[in-house]
Protein backbone atom coordinates (compact mmCIF):
# COMPACT_ATOMS: atom_id res chain seq x y z
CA UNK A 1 19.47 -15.17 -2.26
CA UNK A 2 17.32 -12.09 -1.73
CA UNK A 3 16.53 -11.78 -5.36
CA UNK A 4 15.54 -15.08 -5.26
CA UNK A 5 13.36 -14.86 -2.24
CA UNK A 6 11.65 -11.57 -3.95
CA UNK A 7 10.95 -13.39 -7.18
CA UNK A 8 9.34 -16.25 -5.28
CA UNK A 9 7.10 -13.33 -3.58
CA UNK A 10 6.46 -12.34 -6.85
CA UNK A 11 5.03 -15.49 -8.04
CA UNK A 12 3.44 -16.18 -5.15
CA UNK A 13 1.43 -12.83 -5.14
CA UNK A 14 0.66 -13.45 -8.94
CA UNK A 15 -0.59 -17.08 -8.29
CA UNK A 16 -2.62 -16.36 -5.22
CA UNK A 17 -4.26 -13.37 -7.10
CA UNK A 18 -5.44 -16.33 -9.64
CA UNK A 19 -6.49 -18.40 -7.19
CA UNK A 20 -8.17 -16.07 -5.44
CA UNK A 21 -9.83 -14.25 -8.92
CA UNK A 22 -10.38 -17.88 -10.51
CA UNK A 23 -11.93 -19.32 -7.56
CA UNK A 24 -14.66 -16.29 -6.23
CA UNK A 25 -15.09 -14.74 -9.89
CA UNK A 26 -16.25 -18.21 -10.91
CA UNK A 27 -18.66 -18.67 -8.20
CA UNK A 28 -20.27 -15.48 -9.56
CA UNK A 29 -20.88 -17.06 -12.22
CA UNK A 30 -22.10 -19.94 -11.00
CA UNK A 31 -24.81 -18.07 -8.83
CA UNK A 32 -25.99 -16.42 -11.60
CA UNK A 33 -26.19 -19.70 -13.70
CA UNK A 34 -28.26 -21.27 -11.62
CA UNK A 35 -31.55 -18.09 -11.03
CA UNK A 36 -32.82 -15.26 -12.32
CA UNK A 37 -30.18 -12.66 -11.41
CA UNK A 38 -28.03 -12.72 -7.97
CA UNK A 39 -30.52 -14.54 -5.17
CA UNK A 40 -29.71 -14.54 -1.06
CA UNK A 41 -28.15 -18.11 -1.79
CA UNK A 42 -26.33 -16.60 -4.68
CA UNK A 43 -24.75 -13.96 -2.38
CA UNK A 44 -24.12 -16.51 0.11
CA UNK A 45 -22.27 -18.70 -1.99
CA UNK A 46 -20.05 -15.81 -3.24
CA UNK A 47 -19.52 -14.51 0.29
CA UNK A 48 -18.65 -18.15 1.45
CA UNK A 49 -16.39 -18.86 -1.56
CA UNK A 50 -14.37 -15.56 -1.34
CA UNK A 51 -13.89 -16.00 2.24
CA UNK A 52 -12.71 -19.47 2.37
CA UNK A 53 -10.39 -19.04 -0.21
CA UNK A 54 -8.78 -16.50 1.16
CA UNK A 55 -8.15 -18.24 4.30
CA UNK A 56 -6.67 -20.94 2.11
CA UNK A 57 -4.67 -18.69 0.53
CA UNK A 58 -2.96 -16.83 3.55
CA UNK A 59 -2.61 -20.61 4.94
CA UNK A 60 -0.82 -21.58 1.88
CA UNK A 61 1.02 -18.84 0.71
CA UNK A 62 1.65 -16.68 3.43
CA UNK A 63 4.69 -17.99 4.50
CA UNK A 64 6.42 -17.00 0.84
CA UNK A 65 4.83 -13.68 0.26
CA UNK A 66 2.65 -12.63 3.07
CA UNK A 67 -0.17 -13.56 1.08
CA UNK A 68 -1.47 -10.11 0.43
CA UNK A 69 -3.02 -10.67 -3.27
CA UNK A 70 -4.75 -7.31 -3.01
CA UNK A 71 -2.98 -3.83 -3.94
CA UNK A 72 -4.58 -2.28 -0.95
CA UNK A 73 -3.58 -4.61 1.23
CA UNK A 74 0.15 -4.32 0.26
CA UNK A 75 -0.61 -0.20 0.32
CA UNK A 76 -1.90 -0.32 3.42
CA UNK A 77 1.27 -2.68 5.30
CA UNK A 78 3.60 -0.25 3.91
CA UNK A 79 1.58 2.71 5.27
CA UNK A 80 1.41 0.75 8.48
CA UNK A 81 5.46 -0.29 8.76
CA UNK A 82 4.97 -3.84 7.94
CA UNK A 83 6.37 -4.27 4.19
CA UNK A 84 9.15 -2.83 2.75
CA UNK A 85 8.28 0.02 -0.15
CA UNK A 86 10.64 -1.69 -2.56
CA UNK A 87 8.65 -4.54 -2.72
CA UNK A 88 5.12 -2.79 -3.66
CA UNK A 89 4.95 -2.04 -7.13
CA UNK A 90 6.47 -5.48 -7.85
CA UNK A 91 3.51 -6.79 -5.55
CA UNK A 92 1.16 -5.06 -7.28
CA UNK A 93 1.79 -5.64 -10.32
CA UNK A 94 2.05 -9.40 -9.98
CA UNK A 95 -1.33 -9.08 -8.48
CA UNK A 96 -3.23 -7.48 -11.22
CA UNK A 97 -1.37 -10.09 -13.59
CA UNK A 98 -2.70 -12.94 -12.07
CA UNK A 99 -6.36 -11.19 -11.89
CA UNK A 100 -6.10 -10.71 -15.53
CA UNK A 101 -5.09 -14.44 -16.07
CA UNK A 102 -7.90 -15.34 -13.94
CA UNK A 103 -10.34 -13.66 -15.77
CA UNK A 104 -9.01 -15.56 -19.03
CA UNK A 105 -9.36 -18.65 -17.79
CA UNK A 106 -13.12 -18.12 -16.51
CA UNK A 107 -13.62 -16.71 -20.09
CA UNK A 108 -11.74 -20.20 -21.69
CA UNK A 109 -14.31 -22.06 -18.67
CA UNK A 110 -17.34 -20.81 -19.09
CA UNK A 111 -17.87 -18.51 -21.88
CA UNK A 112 -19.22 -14.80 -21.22
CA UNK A 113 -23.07 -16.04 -21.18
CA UNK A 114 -23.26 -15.05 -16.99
CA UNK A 115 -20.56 -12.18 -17.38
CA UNK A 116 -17.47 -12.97 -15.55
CA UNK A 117 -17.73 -11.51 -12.11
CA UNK A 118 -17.10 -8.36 -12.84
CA UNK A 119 -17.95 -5.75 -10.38
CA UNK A 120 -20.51 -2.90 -10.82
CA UNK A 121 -22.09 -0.63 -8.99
CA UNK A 122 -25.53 -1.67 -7.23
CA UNK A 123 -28.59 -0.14 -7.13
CA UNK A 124 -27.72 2.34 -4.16
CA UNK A 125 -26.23 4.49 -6.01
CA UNK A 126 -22.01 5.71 -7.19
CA UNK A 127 -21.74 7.47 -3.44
CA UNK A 128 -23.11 4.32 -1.66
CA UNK A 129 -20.48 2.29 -3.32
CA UNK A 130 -17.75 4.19 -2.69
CA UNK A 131 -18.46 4.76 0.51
CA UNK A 132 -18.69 1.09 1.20
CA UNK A 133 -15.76 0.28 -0.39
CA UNK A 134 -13.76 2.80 1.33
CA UNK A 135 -15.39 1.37 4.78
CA UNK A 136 -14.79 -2.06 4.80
CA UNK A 137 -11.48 -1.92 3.25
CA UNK A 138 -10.36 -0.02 5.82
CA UNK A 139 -11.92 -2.85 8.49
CA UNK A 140 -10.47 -5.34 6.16
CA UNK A 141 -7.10 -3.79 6.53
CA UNK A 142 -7.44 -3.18 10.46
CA UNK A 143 -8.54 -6.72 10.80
CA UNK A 144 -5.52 -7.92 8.64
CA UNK A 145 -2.85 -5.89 10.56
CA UNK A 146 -4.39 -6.29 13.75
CA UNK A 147 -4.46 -10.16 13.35
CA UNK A 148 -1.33 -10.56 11.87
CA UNK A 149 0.56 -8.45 14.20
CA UNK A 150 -0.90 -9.76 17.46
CA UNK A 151 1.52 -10.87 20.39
CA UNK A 152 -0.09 -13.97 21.04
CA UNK A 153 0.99 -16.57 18.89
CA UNK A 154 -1.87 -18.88 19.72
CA UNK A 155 -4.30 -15.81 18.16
CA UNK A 156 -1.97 -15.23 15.26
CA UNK A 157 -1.98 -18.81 14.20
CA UNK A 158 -5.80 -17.66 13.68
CA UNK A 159 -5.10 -14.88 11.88
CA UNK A 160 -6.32 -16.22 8.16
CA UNK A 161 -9.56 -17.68 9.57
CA UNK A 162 -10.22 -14.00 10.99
CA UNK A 163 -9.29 -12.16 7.09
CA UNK A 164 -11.31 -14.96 5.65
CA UNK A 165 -14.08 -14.73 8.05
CA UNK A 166 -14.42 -10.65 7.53
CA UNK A 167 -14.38 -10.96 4.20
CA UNK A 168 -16.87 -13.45 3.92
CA UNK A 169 -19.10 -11.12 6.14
CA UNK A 170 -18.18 -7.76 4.16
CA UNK A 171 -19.31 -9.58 0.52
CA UNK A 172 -22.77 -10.76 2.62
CA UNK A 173 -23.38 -6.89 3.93
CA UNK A 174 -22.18 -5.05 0.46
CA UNK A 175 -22.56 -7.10 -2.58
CA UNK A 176 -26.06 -5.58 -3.33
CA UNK A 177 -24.14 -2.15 -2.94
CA UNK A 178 -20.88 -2.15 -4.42
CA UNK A 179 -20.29 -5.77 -5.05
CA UNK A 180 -17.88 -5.90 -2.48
CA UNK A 181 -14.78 -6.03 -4.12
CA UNK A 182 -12.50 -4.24 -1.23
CA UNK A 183 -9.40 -5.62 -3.53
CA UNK A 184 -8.54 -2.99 -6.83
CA UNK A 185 -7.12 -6.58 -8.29
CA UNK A 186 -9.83 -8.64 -7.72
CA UNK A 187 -12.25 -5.86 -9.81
CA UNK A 188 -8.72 -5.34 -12.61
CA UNK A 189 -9.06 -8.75 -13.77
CA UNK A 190 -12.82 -9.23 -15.18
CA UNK A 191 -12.74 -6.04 -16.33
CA UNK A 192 -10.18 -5.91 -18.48
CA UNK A 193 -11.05 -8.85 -19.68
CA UNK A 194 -14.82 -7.84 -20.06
CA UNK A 195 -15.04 -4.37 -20.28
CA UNK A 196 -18.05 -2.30 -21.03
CA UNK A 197 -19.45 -0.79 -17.72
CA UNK A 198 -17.20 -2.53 -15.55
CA UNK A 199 -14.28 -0.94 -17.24
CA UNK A 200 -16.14 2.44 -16.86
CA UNK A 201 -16.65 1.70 -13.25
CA UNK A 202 -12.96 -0.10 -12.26
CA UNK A 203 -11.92 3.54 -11.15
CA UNK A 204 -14.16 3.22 -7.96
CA UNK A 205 -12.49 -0.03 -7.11
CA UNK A 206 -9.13 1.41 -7.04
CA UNK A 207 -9.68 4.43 -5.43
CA UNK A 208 -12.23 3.34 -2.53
CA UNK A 209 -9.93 0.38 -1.62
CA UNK A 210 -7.08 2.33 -1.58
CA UNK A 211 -8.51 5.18 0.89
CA UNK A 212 -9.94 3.05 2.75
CA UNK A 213 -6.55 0.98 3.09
CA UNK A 214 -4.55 4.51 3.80
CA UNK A 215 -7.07 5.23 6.60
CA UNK A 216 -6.93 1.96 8.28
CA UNK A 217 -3.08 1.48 8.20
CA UNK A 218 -3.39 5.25 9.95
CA UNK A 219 -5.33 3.92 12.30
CA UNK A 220 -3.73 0.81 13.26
CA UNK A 221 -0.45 2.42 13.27
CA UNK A 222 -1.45 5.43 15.91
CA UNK A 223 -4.28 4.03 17.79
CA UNK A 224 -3.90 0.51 17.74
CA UNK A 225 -0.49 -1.06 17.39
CA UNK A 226 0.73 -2.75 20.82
């Protein structure tokens, strides 16, 4: 029975990943069909279609798996005492499968004409990026364990519209700086698939997510845990 519970986890992580790649990568690229480069209602859009799928996807999925579709988020619940260590490479891993899927199927969708949502850095600069990524993720990851763990049942049950909701805000605040990717999985996908400079740059989305996710689980764990 465990085994079977863990590879239905598994899946779980791998499909939400998709969804979650599929869904906001190819709203990217719809933005940036539709101007001249990435306009306010582009980044609204994106911000908008990240969030809400998100919150769809903790609503859905959440009850297999957790829903964490997001290495750092998986780092940063073990860090905190909320998921078991055995379980986070095999998250992981599922994760950055289903990015990479993703990414193929936006490729098989709509070509490579608009890129593939790919993240790079913006025009502030490599230390503004990581900076920002290491920031919000570890908000995102105090927001998630905060939510989540809450004693109030009638708040919990709220929990995904608050992950969804900060996320949303995060891409509106950083996309021009980082293009908010606050997920190493959500960056893995398009740019494996695309390379180029977004294979040059994927290091910054693993590493700021991941500090930022060690920092917030500290945080949450010894200053904010009830």
């Amino acid at each position: 029975m465990h085994k079977l519970v863990s590879l239905k986890s598994y899946f779980a992580e791998l499909l939400g990943t998709f969804i979650l790649v599929f869904i906001g990568t190819g709203a990217v690229v719809t933005a940036l069909s539709m101007g001249n480069g990435l306009t306010v209602a582009g980044i609204i859009l994106i911000a908008l279609t990240f969030g809400l799928t998100l919150s769809a996807i903790i609503y859905a999925l959440g009850p297999i798996s957790g829903a964490h579709v997001n290495p750092a988020v998986s780092i940063g619940a073990w860090i905190a005492g909320k998921f078991k260590g055995i379980h986070v490479i095999p998250y992981i891993i599922a994760q950055l499968l289903g990015a990479v899927i993703a990414s193929f199927f936006i490729v098989l969708l709509v070509g490579t004409s608009f890129g593939i949502g790919a993240n790079t850095i913006g025009g502030f600069g490599l230390e503004s990026a990581i900076i920002a990524e290491i920031i919000l993720t570890m908000l995102f990851v105090i927001v998630i364990l905060q939510s989540t763990s809450n004693k109030d049942e009638n708040a919990k049950s709220h929990a995904a519209l608050a992950i969804g909701f900060f996320l949303a805000v995060s891409h509106l605040f950083a996309i021009p700086i980082s293009g908010s990717s606050l997920n190493p999985a959500r960056s893995f996908g398009p740019a494996v698939v695309m390379g180029g400079l977004p294979l040059q740059q994927l290091w910054i989305y693993f590493v700021g997510p991941i500090i930022g996710a060690l920092i917030g689980a500290f945080i949450f764990r010894f200053f904010l845990e009830y």
